[in-house]
C-alpha atoms as a PDB file:
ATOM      1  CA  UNK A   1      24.081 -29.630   4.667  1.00  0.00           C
ATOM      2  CA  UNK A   2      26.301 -32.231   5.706  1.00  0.00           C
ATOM      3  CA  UNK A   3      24.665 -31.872   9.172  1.00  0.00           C
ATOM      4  CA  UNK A   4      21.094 -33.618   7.782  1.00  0.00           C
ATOM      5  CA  UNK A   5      20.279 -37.031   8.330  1.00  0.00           C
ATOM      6  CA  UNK A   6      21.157 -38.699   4.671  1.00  0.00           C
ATOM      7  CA  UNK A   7      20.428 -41.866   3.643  1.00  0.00           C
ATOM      8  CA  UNK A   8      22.155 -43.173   0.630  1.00  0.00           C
ATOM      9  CA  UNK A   9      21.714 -39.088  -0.185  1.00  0.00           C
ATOM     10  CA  UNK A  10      18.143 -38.990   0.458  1.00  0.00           C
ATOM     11  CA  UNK A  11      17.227 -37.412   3.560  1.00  0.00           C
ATOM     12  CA  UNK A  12      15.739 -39.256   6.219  1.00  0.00           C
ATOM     13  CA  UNK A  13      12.287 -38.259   7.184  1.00  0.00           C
ATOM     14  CA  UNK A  14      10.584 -38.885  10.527  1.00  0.00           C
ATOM     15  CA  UNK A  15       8.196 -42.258  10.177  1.00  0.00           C
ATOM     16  CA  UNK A  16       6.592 -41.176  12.855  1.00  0.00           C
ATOM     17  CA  UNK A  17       4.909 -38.126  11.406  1.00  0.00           C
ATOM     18  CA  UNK A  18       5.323 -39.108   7.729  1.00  0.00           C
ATOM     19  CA  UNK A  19       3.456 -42.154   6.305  1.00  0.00           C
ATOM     20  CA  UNK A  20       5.412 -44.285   3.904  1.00  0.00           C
ATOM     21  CA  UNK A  21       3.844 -42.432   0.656  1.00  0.00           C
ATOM     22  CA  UNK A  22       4.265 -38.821   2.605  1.00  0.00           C
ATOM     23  CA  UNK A  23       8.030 -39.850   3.493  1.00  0.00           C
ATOM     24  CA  UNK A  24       8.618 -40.542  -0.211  1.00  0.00           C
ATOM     25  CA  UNK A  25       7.006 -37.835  -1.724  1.00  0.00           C
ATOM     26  CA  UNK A  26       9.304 -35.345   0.652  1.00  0.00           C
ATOM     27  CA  UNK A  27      12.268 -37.068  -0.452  1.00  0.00           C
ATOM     28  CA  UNK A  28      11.018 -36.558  -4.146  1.00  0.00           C
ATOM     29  CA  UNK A  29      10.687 -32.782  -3.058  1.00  0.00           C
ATOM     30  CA  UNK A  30      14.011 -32.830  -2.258  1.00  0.00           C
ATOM     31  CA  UNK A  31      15.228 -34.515  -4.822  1.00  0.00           C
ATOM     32  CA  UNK A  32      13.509 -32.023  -7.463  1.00  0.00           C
ATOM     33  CA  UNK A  33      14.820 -29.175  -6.005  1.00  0.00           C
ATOM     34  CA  UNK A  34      18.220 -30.742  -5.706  1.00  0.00           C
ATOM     35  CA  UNK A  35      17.603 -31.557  -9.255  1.00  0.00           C
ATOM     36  CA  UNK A  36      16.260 -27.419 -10.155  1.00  0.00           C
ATOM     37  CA  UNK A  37      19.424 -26.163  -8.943  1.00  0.00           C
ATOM     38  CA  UNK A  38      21.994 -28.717 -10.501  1.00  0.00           C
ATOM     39  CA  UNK A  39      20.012 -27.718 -13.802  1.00  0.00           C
ATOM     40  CA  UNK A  40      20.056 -23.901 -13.221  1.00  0.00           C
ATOM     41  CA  UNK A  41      23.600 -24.269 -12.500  1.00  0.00           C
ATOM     42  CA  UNK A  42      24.793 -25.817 -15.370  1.00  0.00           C
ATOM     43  CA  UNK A  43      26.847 -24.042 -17.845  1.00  0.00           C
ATOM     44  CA  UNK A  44      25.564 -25.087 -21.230  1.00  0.00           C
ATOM     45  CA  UNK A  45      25.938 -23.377 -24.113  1.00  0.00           C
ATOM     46  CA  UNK A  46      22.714 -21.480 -25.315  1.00  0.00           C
ATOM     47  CA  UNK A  47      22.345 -18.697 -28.123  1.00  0.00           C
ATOM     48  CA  UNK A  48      19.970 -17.319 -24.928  1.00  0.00           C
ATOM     49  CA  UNK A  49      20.873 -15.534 -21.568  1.00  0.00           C
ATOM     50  CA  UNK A  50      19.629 -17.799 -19.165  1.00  0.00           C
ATOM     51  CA  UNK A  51      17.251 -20.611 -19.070  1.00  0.00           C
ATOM     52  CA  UNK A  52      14.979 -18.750 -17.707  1.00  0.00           C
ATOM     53  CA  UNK A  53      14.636 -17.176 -20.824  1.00  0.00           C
ATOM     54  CA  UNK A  54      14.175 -20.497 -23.201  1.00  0.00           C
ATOM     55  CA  UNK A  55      11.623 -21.297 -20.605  1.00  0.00           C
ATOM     56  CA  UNK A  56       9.471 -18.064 -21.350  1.00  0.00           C
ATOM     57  CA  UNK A  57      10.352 -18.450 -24.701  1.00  0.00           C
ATOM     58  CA  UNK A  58       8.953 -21.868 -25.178  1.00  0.00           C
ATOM     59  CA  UNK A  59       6.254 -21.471 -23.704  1.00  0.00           C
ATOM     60  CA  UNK A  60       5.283 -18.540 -26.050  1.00  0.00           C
ATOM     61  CA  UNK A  61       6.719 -20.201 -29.277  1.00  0.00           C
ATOM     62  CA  UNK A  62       4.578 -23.764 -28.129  1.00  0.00           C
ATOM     63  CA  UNK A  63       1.676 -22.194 -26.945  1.00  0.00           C
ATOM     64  CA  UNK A  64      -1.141 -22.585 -29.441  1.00  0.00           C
ATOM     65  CA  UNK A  65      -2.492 -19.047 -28.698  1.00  0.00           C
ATOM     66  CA  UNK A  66      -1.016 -15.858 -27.950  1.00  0.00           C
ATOM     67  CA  UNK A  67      -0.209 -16.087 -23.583  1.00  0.00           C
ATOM     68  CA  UNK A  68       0.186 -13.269 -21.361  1.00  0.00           C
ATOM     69  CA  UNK A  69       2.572 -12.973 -18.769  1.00  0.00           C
ATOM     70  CA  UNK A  70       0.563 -14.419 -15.964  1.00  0.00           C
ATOM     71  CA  UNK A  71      -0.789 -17.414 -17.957  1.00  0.00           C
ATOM     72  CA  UNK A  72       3.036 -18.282 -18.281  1.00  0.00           C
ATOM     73  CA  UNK A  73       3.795 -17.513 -14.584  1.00  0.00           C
ATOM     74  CA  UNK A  74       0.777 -19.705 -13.582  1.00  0.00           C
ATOM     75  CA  UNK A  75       1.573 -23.084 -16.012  1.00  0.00           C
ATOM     76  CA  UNK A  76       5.004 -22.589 -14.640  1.00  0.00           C
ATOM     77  CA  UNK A  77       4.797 -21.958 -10.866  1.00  0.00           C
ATOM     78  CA  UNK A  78       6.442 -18.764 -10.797  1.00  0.00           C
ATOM     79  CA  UNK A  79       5.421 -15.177  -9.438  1.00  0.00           C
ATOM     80  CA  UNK A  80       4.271 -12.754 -12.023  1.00  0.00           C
ATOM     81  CA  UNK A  81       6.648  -9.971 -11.587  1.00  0.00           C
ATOM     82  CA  UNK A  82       9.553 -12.487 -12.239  1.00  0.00           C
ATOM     83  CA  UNK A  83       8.272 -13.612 -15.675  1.00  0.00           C
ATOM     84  CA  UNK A  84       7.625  -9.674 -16.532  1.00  0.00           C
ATOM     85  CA  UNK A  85      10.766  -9.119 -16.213  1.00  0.00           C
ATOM     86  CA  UNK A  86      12.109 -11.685 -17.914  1.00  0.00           C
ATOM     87  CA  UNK A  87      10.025 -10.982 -21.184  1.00  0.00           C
ATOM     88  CA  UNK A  88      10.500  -7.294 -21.047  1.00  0.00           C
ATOM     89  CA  UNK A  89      14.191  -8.390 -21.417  1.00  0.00           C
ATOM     90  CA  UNK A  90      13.123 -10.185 -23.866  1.00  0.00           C
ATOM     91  CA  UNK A  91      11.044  -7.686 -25.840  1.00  0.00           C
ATOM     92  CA  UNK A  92      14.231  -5.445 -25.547  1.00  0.00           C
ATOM     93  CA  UNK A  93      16.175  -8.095 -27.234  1.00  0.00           C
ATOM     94  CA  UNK A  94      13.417  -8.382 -30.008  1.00  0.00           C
ATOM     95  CA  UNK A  95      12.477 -12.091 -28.924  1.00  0.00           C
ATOM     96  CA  UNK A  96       8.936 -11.092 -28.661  1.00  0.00           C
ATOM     97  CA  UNK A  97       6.701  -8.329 -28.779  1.00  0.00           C
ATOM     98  CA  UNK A  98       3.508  -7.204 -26.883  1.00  0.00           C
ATOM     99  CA  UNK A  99       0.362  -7.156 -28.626  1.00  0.00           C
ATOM    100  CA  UNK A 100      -3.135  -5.560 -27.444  1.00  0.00           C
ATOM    101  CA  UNK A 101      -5.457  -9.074 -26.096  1.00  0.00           C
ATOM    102  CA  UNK A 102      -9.119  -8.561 -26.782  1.00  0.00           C
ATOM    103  CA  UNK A 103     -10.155 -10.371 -23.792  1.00  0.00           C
ATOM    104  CA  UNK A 104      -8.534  -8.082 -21.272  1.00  0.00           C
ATOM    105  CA  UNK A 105      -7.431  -3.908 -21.475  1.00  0.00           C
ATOM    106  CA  UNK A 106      -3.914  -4.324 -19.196  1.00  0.00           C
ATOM    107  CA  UNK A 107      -2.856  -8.592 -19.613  1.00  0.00           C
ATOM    108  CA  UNK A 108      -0.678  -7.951 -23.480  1.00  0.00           C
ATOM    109  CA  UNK A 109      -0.298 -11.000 -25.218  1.00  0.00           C
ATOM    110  CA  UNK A 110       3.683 -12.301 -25.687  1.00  0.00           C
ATOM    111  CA  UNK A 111       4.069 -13.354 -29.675  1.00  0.00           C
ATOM    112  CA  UNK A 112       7.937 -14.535 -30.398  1.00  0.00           C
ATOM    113  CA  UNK A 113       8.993 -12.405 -33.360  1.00  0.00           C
ATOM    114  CA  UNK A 114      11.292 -14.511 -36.204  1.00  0.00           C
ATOM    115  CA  UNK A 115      14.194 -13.292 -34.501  1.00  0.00           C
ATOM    116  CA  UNK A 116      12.673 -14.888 -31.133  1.00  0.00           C
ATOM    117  CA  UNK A 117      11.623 -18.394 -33.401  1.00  0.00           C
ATOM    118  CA  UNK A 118      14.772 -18.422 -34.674  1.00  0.00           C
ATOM    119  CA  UNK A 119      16.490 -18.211 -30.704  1.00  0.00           C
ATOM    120  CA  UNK A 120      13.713 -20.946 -29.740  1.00  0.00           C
ATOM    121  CA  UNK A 121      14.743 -23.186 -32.604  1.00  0.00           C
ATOM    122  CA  UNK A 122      18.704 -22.677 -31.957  1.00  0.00           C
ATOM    123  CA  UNK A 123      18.415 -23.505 -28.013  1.00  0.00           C
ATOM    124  CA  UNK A 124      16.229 -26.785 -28.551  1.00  0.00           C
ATOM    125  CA  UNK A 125      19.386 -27.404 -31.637  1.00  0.00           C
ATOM    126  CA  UNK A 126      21.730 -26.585 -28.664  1.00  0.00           C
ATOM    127  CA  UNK A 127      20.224 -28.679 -25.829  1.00  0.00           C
ATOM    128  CA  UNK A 128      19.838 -31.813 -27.914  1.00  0.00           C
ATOM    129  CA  UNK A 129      23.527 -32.904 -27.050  1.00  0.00           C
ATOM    130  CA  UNK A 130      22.935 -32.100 -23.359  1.00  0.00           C
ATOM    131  CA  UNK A 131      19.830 -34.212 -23.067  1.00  0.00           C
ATOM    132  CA  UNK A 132      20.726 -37.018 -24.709  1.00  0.00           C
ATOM    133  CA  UNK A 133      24.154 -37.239 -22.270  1.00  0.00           C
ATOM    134  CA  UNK A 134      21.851 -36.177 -19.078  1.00  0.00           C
ATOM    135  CA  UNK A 135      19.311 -39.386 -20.386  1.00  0.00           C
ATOM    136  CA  UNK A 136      22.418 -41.707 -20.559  1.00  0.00           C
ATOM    137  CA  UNK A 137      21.912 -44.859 -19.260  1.00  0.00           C
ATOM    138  CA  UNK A 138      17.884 -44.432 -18.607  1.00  0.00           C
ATOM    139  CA  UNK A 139      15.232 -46.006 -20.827  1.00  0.00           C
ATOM    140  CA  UNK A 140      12.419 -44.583 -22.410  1.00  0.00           C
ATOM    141  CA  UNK A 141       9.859 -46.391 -20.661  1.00  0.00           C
ATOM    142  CA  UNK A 142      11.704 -45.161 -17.178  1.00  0.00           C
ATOM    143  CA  UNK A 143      11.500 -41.551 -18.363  1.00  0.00           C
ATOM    144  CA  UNK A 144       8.138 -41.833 -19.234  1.00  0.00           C
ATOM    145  CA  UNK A 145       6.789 -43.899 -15.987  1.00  0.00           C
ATOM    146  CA  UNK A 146       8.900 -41.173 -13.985  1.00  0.00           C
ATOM    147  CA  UNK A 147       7.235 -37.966 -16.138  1.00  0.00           C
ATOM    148  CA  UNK A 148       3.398 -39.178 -15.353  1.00  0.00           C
ATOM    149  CA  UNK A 149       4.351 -39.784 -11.896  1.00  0.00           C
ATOM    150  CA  UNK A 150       5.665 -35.919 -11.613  1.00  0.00           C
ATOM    151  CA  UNK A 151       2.465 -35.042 -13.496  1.00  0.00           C
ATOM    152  CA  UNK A 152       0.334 -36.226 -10.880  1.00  0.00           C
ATOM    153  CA  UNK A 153       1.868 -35.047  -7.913  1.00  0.00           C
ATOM    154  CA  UNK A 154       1.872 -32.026  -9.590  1.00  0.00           C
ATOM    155  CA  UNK A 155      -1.896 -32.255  -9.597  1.00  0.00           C
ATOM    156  CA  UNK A 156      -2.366 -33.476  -6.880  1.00  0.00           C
ATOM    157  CA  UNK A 157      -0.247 -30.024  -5.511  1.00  0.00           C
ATOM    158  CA  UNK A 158      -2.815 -27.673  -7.784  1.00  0.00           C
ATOM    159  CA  UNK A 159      -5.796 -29.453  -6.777  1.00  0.00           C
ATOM    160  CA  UNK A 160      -4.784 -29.117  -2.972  1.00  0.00           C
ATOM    161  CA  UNK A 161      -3.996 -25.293  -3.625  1.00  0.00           C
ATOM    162  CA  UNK A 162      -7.139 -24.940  -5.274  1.00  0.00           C
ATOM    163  CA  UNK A 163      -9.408 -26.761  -2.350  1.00  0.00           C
ATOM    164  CA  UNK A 164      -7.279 -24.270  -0.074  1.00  0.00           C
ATOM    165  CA  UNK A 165      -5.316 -26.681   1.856  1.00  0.00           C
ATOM    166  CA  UNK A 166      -1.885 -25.018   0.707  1.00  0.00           C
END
């Protein structure tokens, strides 16, 4: 990658097809996924396999209903198939188990068994170190300004997937 246009380790986007706003929502792209990988990589400890795992996990153990595997995949972004797998892991382990839904015959609902609360509690224990050292030096009020910004180009992402510009 050392090929690509950098500056100060953003890339450099074209002003002439980007306006300023499009130019520095790309390089927010970028930086996110730059960001997704560097946190994917890490090796921090965890009483789970992967992160993908406390992902699914959380957002069974948070949920205030029961979800199924594709309400997870949608709130997250991911493909279906990819989160099936990754609770049928699970369910193997005895994180969670499948239970019938009443408002559809083949979509199960995931419930985290005590064994799977338990996991969820230890990994947010776990992570608590790593955050605070990955929020070093950055204020609340900058975390918070920065998280309702990614909110709402988030949005504005499902809104334009919706109106079928995507």
């Amino acid at each position: 990658m050392n090929d690509l246009p950098v500056n100060e380790g953003r890339l450099a986007f074209d002003r002439s097809v980007h306006t300023e706003q499009g130019a520095r929502v790309a390089e927010l792209v970028d930086e996110i996924l730059r960001l997704h990988g560097r946190v994917l990589s890490v090796n921090k400890a965890s009483s789970l396999g992967s992160s993908a795992q406390a992902i699914v996990l959380a957002a069974i153990v948070v949920a205030p209903q029961p979800p199924t595997v594709a309400r997870i995949a949608r709130s997250l972004g991911h493909a279906r198939q990819g989160i099936q797998r990754i609770a049928d892991v699970m369910a193997q382990q005895g994180l969670l188990v499948y239970a019938d839904n009443p408002h559809h015959k083949t979509s199960k609902l995931l419930i985290a068994t005590e064994q799977g609360k338990e996991a969820y509690a230890q990994a947010n224990r776990e992570s608590a170190q790593w955050t605070d050292r990955v929020a070093s030096g950055l204020s609340a009020a900058e975390l918070e300004q920065t998280l309702g910004v990614l909110r709402r180009v988030r949005r504005n992402l499902e809104q334009d997937h919706v109106e079928g510009f995507s």
